[in-house]
Protein backbone atom coordinates (compact mmCIF):
# COMPACT_ATOMS: atom_id res chain seq x y z
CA UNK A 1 4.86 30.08 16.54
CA UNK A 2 1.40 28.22 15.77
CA UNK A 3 2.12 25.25 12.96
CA UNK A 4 0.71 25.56 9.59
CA UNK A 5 -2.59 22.33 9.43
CA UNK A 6 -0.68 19.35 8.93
CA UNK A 7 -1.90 16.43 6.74
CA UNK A 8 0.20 13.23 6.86
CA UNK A 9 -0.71 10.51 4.29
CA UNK A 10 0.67 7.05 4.21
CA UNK A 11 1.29 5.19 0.81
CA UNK A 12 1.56 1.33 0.83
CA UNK A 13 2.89 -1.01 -2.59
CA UNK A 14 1.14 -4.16 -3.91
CA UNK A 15 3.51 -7.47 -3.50
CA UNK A 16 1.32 -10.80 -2.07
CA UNK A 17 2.81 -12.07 0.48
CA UNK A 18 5.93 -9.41 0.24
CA UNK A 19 3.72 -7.52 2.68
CA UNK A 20 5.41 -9.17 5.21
CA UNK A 21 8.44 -6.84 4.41
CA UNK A 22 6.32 -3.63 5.01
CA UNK A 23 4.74 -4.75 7.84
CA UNK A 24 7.87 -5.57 9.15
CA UNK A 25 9.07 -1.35 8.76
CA UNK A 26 5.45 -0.75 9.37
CA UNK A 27 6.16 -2.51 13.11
CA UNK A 28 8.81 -0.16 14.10
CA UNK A 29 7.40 2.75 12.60
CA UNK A 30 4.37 2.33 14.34
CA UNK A 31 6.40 1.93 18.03
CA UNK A 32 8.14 4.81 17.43
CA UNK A 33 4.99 6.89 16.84
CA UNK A 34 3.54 5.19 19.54
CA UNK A 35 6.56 6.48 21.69
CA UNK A 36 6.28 9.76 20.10
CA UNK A 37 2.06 10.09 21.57
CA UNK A 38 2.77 8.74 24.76
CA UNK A 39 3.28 5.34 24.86
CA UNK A 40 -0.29 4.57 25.21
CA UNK A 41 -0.78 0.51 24.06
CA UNK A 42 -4.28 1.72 22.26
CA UNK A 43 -2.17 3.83 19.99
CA UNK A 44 -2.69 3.17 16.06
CA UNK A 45 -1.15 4.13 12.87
CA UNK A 46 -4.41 5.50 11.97
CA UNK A 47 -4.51 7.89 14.98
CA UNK A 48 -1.45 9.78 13.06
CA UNK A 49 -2.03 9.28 9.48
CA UNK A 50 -4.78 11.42 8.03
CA UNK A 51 -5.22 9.05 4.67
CA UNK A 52 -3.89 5.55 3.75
CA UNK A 53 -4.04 4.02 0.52
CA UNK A 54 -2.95 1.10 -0.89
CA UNK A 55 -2.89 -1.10 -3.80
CA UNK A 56 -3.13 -5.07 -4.01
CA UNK A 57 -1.65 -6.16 -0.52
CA UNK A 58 -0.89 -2.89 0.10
CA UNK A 59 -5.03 -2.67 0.23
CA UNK A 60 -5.06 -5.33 3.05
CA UNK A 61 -2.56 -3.54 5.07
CA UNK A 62 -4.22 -0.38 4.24
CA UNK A 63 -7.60 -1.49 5.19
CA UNK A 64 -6.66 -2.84 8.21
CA UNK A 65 -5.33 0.01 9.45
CA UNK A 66 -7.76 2.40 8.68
CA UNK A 67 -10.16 -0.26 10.83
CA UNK A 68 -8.31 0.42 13.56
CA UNK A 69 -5.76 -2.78 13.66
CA UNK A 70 -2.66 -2.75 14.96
CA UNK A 71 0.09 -3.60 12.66
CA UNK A 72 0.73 -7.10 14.66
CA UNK A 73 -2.56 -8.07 14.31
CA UNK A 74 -2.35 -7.38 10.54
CA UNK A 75 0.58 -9.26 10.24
CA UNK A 76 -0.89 -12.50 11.95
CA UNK A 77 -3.55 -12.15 9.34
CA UNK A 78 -0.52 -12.70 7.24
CA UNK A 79 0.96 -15.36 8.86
CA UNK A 80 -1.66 -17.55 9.84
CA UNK A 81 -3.70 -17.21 6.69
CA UNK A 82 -0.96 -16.96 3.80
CA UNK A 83 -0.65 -20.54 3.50
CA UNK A 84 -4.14 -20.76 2.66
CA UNK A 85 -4.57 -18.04 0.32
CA UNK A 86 -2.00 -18.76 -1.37
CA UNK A 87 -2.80 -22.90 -1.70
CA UNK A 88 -2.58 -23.33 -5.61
CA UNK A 89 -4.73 -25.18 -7.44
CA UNK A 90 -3.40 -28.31 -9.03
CA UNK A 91 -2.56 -28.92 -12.08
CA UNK A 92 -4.69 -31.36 -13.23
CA UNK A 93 -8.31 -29.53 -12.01
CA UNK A 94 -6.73 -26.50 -13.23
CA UNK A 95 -6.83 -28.43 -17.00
CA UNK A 96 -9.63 -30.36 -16.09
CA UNK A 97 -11.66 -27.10 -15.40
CA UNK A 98 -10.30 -24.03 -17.64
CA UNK A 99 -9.07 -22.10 -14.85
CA UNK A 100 -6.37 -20.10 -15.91
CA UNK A 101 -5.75 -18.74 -12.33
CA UNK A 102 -3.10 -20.27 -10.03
CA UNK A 103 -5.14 -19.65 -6.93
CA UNK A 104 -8.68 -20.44 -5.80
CA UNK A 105 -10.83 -17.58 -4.85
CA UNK A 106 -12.06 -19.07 -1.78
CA UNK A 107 -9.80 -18.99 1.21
CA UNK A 108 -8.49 -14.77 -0.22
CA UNK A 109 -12.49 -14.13 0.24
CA UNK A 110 -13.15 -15.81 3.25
CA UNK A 111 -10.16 -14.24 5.17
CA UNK A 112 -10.92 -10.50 4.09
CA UNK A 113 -15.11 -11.18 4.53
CA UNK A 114 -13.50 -12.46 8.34
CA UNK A 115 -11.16 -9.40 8.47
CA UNK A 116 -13.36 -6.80 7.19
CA UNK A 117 -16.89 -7.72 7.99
CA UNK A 118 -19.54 -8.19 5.51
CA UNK A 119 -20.42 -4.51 5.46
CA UNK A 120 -20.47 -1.58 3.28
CA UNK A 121 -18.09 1.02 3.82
CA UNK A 122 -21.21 3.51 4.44
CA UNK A 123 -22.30 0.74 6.96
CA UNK A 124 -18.89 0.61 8.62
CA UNK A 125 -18.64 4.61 8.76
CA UNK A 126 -22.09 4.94 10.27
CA UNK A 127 -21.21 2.01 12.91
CA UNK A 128 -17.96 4.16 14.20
CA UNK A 129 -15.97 1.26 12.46
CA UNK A 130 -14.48 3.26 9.58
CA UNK A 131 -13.21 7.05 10.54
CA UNK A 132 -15.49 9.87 8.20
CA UNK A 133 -12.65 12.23 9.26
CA UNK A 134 -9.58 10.07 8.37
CA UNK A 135 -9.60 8.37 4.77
CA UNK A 136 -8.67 4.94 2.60
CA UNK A 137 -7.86 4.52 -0.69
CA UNK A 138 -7.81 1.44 -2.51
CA UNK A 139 -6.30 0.87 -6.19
CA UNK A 140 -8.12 -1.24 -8.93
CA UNK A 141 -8.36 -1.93 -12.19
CA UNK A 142 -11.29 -2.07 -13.87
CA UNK A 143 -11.24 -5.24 -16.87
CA UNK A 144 -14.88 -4.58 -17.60
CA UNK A 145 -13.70 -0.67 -18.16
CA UNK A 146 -9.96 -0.63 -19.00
CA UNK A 147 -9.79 2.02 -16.22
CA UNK A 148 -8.03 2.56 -12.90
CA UNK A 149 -10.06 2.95 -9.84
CA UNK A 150 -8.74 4.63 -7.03
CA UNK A 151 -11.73 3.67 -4.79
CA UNK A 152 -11.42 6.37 -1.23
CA UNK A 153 -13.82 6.30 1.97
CA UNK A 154 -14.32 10.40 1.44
CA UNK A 155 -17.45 10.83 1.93
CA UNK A 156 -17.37 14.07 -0.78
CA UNK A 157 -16.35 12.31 -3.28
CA UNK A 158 -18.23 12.28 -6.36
CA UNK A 159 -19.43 8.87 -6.48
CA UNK A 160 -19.56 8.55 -2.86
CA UNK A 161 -23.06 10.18 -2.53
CA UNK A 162 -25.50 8.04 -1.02
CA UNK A 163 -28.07 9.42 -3.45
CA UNK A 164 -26.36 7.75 -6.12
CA UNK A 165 -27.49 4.29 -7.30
CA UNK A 166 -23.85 3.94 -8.24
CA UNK A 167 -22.22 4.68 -5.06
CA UNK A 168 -18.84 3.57 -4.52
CA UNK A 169 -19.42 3.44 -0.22
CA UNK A 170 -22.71 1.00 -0.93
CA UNK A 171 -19.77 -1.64 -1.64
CA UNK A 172 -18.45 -3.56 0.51
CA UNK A 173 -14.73 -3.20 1.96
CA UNK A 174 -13.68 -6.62 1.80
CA UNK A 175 -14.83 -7.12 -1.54
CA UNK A 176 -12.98 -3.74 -2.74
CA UNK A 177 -10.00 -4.88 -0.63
CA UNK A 178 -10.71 -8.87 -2.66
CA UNK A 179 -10.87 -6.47 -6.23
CA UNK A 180 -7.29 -4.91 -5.61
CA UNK A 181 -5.86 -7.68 -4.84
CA UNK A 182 -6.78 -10.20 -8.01
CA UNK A 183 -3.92 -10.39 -9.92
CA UNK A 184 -3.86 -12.19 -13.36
CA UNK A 185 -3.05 -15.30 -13.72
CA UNK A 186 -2.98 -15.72 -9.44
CA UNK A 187 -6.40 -15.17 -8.37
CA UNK A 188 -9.79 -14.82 -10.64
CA UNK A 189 -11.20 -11.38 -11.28
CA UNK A 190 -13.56 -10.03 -8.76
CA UNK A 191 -17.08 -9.31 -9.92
CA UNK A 192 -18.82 -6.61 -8.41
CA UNK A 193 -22.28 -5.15 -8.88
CA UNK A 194 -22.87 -1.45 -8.47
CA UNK A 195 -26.60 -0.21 -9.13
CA UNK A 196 -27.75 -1.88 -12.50
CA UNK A 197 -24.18 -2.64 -14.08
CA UNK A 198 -21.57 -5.46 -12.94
CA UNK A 199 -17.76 -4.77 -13.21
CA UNK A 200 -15.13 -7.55 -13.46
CA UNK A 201 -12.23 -5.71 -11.52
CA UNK A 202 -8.22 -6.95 -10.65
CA UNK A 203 -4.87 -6.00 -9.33
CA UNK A 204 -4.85 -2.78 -8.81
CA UNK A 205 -0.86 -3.43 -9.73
CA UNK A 206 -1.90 -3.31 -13.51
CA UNK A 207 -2.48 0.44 -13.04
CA UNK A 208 0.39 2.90 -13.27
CA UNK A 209 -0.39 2.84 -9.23
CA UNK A 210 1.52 -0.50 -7.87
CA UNK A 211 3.13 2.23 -5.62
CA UNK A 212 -0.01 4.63 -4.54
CA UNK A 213 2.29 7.84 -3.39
CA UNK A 214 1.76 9.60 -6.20
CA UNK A 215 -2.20 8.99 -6.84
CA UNK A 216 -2.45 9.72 -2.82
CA UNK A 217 -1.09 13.00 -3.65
CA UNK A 218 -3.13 13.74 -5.93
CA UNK A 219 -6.65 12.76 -4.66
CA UNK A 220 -5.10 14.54 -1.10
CA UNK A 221 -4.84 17.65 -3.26
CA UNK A 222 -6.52 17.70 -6.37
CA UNK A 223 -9.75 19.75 -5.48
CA UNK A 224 -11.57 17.75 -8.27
CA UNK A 225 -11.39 15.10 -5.64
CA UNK A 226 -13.45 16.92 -3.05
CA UNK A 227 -11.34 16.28 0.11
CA UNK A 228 -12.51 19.37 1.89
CA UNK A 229 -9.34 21.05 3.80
CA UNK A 230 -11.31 20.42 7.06
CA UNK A 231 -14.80 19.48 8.87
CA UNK A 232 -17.36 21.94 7.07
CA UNK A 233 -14.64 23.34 5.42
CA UNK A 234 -16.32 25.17 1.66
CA UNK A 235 -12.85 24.83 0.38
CA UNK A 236 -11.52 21.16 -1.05
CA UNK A 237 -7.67 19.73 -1.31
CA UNK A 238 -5.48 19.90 1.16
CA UNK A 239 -2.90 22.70 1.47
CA UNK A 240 1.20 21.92 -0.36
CA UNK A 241 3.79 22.51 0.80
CA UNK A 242 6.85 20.81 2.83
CA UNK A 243 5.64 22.30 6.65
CA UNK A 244 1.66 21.14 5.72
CA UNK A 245 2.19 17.78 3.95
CA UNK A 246 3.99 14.39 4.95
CA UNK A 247 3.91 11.17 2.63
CA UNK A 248 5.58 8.08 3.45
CA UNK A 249 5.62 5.30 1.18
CA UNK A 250 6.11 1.52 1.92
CA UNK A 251 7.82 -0.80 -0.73
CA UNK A 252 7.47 -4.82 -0.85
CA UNK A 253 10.85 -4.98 -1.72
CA UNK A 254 12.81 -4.56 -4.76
CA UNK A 255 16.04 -5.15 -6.86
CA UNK A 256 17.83 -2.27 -9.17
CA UNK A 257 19.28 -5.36 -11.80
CA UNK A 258 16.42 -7.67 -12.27
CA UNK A 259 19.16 -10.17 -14.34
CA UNK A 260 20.97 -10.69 -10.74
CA UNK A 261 17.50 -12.13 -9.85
CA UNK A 262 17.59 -14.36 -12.79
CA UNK A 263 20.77 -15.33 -12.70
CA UNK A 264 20.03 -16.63 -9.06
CA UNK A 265 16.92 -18.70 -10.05
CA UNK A 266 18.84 -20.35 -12.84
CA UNK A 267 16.90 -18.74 -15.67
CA UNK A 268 18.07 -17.92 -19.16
CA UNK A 269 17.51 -13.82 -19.49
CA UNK A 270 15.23 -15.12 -22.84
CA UNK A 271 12.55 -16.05 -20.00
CA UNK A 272 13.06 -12.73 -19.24
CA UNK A 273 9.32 -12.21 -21.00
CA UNK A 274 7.52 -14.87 -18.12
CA UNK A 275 8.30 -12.03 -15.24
CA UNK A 276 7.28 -8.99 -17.66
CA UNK A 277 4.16 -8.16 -15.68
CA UNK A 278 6.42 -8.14 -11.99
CA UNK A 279 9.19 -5.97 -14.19
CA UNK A 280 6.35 -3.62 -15.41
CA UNK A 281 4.92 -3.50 -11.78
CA UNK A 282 8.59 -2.59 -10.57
CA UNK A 283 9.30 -0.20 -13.08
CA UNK A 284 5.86 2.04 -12.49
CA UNK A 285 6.92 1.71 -9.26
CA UNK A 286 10.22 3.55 -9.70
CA UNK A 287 8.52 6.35 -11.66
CA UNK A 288 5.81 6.72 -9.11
CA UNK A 289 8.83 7.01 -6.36
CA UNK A 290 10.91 9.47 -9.11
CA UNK A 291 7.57 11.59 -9.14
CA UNK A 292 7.17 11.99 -5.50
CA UNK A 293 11.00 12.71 -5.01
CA UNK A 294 10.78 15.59 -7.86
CA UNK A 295 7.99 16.89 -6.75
CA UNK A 296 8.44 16.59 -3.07
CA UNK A 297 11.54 16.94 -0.39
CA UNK A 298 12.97 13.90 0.23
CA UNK A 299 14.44 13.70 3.09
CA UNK A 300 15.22 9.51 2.80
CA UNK A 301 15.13 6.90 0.56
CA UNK A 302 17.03 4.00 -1.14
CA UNK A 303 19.30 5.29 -4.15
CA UNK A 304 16.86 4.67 -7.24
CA UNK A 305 20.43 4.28 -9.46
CA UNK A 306 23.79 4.99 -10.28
CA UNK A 307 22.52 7.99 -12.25
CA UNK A 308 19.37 9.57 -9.96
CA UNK A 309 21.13 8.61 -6.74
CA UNK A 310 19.19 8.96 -3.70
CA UNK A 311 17.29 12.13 -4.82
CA UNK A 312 17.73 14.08 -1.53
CA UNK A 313 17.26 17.77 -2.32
CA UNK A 314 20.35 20.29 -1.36
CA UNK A 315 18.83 23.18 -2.76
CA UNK A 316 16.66 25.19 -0.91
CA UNK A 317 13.61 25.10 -2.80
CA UNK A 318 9.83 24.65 -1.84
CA UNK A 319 8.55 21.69 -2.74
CA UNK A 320 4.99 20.29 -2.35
CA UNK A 321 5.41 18.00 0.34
CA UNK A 322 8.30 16.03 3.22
CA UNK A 323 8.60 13.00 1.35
CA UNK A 324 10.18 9.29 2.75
CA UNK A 325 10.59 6.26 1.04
CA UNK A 326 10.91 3.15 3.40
CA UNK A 327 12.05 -0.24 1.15
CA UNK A 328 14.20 -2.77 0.70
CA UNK A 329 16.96 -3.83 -1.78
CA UNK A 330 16.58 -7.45 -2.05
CA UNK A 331 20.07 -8.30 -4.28
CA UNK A 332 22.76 -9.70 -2.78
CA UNK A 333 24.54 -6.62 -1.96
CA UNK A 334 21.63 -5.25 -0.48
CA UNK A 335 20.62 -8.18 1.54
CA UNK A 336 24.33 -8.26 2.88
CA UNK A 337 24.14 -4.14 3.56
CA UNK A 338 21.15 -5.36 5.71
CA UNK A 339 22.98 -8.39 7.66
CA UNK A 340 20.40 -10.85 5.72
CA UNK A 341 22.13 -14.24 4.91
CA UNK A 342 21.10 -15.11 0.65
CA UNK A 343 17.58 -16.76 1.15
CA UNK A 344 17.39 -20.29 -0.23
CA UNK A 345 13.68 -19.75 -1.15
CA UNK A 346 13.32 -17.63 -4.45
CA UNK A 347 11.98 -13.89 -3.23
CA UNK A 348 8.55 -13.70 -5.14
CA UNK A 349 5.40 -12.52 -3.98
CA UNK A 350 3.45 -15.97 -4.27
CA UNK A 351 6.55 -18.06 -2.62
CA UNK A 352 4.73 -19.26 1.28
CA UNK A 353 8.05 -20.88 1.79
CA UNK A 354 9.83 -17.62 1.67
CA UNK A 355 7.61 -15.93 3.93
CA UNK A 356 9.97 -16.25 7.13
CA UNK A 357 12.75 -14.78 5.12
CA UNK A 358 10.20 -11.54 4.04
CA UNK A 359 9.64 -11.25 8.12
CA UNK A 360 13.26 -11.30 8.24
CA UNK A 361 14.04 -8.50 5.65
CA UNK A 362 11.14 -6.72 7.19
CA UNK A 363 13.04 -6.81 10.81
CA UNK A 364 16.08 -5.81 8.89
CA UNK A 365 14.50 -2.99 7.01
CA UNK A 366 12.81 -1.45 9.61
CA UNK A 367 16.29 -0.56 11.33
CA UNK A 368 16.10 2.54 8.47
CA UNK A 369 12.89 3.63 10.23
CA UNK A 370 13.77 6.83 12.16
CA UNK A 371 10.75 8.78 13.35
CA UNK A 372 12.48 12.18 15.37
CA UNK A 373 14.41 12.69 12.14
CA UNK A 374 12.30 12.02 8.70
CA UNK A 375 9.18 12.68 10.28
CA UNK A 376 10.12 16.16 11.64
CA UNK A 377 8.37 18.82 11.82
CA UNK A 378 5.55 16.60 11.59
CA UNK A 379 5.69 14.92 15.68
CA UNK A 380 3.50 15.76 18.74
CA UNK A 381 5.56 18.68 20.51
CA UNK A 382 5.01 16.90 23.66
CA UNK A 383 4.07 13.51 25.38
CA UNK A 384 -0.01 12.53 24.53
CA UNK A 385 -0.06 15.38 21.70
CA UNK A 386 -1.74 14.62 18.59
C-alpha cells in the first residue's frame, strides 16, 4: 500500500535559557531518528522535519537546525555562551543611562551574527546553507506595528519575492533570530530596516505564538500562505489529515499552579502582577497546545488539568493532523515524577545559575521521548529510508 505525502513539522516554545530543557528532549529525539535512518553520524533533525518554527529561544534552536546543526552543537551554543548573554547590566549604568533593559544587546548579537553568519536568508538559500525545499519560521512582534510576524524561509511567500523592495529573505537570519528573541524589559528591541521603512521588533512571546504549533499549522496549510504541496507543484498548503501530517511541539517547561512557584520563591501572591507577562506567555501557551489537541490526534502529552486531562482522543474521528506534545512539569510533584531532586536555583528563564538543573530536567524529560510509538506511521519503513 503506497503512503499518502507526508509532511512532518516541528514546533519549538520561547523560554531564554529554558531551552536547555528542549534541547535536552530534542537530544534523544534526534538519536532515535537517527537510529530510525540508519544510524548515519551526519544525520540531522532537519533531514526529517519538513518545517521548523520557533519563537524567542525557540528561534535559536529553530534556526540552528534548519542550518544544518546538530542538536549538541546547539546546545554548546547554550552552554558556553549563556553566561554572556545573559550578563546583566548593573544597576547603577542602568540609572545612570535610561536603559530600562536588564541585558545588553551586545554579547545576544554577537553570538547569533557568529552562529548564523552575517547573511541574508536569500544569501544563505542560494549558498546551499539554508534548504529552499525544507522551511523556518520565526515569531515576532512588531512594536513599530502592533503586529505579529511569523517571518518563514518559503520562498512563495508573499513578501518573500525578491522583486520586492520589502522582502522579508533580504534580512538577515541572525538579526530575525536577535528580533524574536528581545523580550521587554531583558534585552532592547531590535531595529530592523526593510526597503525605505525601519521596524522596532521583540519577543516574539508577546504574540499569542509563545508556543508556534498552532501558527505552524496554519502557515503549513493555509493556502494564503503559498507553501506549494510540492516542487512545481500549482497547488499551495499541504494536505490534513492524521496519515499526511505530524507536529511535534517542544515546551521550556512549565507548572499547572503558578502559586506553588511563588510560594517556593518566598513571594506574597500580591506580587503576583511582577510575573504577569511569564503567566500570560504560559497561559497562550496552554491554548495554543488545547488548539492543536482539538484539532489534531494526540497521541501524547502532559495532562493540561484536572478538567481537560491529557486530551488523547478515544473516538475514532479524523482529525487534521498526529499531534505530540514533549514538556516538562516543573512543580514539585512533577520534578519528583521525573526523579529530579527540588532545584535550589529559582526555575526562570534568565536564572544562568539554574542552567545545570534545566540540562538536568532536559535529560529527565527526554525519557518521555518515544520515536517507534508517537511518531508512527510517520518512520522510514526500513534502515537509510527517508
Amino acid at each position: 500500500m503506497t503512503r499518502p505525502p507526508q509532511k512532518r513539522l516541528l514546533a519549538l516554545d520561547g523560554g531564554g535559557l529554558m531551552g536547555l530543557i528542549s534541547l535536552g528532549i530534542l537530544q534523544e529525539m534526534e538519536g532515535q531518528l537517527r537510529t530510525a535512518h540508519g544510524g548515519h553520524d551526519h544525520f540531522r533533525l532537519r533531514d526529517y522535519f519538513d518545517y521548523i518554527a520557533g519563537t524567542s529561544t525557540g528561534a535559536i534552536i529553530a534556526a540552528g537546525l534548519m542550518m544544518g546543526r546538530s542538536v549538541k552543537e546547539i546546545t554548546d551554543i547554550y552552554l558556553n555562551d549563556g553566561p554572556a548573554m545573559f550578563a546583566p547590566v548593573s544597576w547603577p549604568r542602568r540609572l545612570w543611562s535610561g536603559l530600562s533593559h536588564k541585558f545588553p544587546r551586545g554579547p545576544i548579537a554577537q553570538t547569533l551574527k557568529r552562529e548564523f553568519t552575517d547573511l541574508s536568508i536569500l544569501e544563505l538559500q542560494e549558498q546551499g546553507k539554508l534548504p529552499i525545499d525544507r522551511h523556518l519560521m520565526m515569531v515576532m512582534h512588531n512594536a513599530s506595528t502592533d503586529s505579529c510576524w511569523p517571518v518563514s524561509t518559503n520562498p512563495d511567500a508573499m513578501y518573500n519575492d525578491p522583486e520586492r523592495p520589502d522582502c522579508n529573505r533580504n534580512l538577515k537570519l541572525w538579526q530575525l533570530v536577535r528580533a524574536s528573541t528581545a523580550a521587554p524589559s531583558f534585552f532592547p528591541l531590535e531595529e530592523v530596516t526593510l526597503g525605505e521603512k525601519v521596524f522596532k521588533f521583540q519577543d516574539g512571546g508577546l504574540t499569542a505564538h509563545n508556543n508556534p504549533a498552532l501558527k505552524l499549522f496554519q502557515m503549513a496549510t493555509a493556502p494564503s500562505y503559498r507553501l506549494r504541496r510540492s516542487p512545481g507543484s500549482t497547488e499551495f498548503g499541504w494536505e490534513r489529515g492524521e496519515d499526511r501530517l505530524l507536529l511535534v511541539s517542544v515546551g521550556t517547561g512549565y507548572e499547572i499552579d503558578p502559586r506553588d512557584a511563588l510560594r517556593r520563591w518566598g513571594l506574597p501572591l500580591p506580587l503576583l502582577a511582577k510575573y504577569a507577562l511569564a503567566l500570560l506567555m504560559r497561559g497562550m501557551a496552554i491554548e495554543n497546545d488545547v488548539s492543536c489537541r482539538v484539532i489534531g490526534r494526540c497521541v501524547y502529552g502532559n495532562i493540561i488539568d484536572r478538567e481537560l486531562g491529557h486530551m488523547i482522543p478515544s473516538e475514532a474521528t479524523d482529525r487534521a493532523f498526529k499531534y505530540v506534545r514533549y514538556d516538562a512539569d516543573l512543580s514539585r510533584e512533577g520534578l519528583s515524577v521525573l526523579g529530579v531532586a527540588q532545584p535550589k536555583e529559582k526555575l526562570v528563564m534568565d536564572n544562568v545559575r539554574a542552567m545545570d538543573a534545566f540540562g538536568e530536567i532536559g535529560t529527565a524529560a527526554a525519557s518521555t521521548v518515544n520515536v517507534s510509538s508517537h511518531f508512527a506511521g510517520f518512520i522510514p519503513t526500513s534502515k537509510g529510508a527517508s
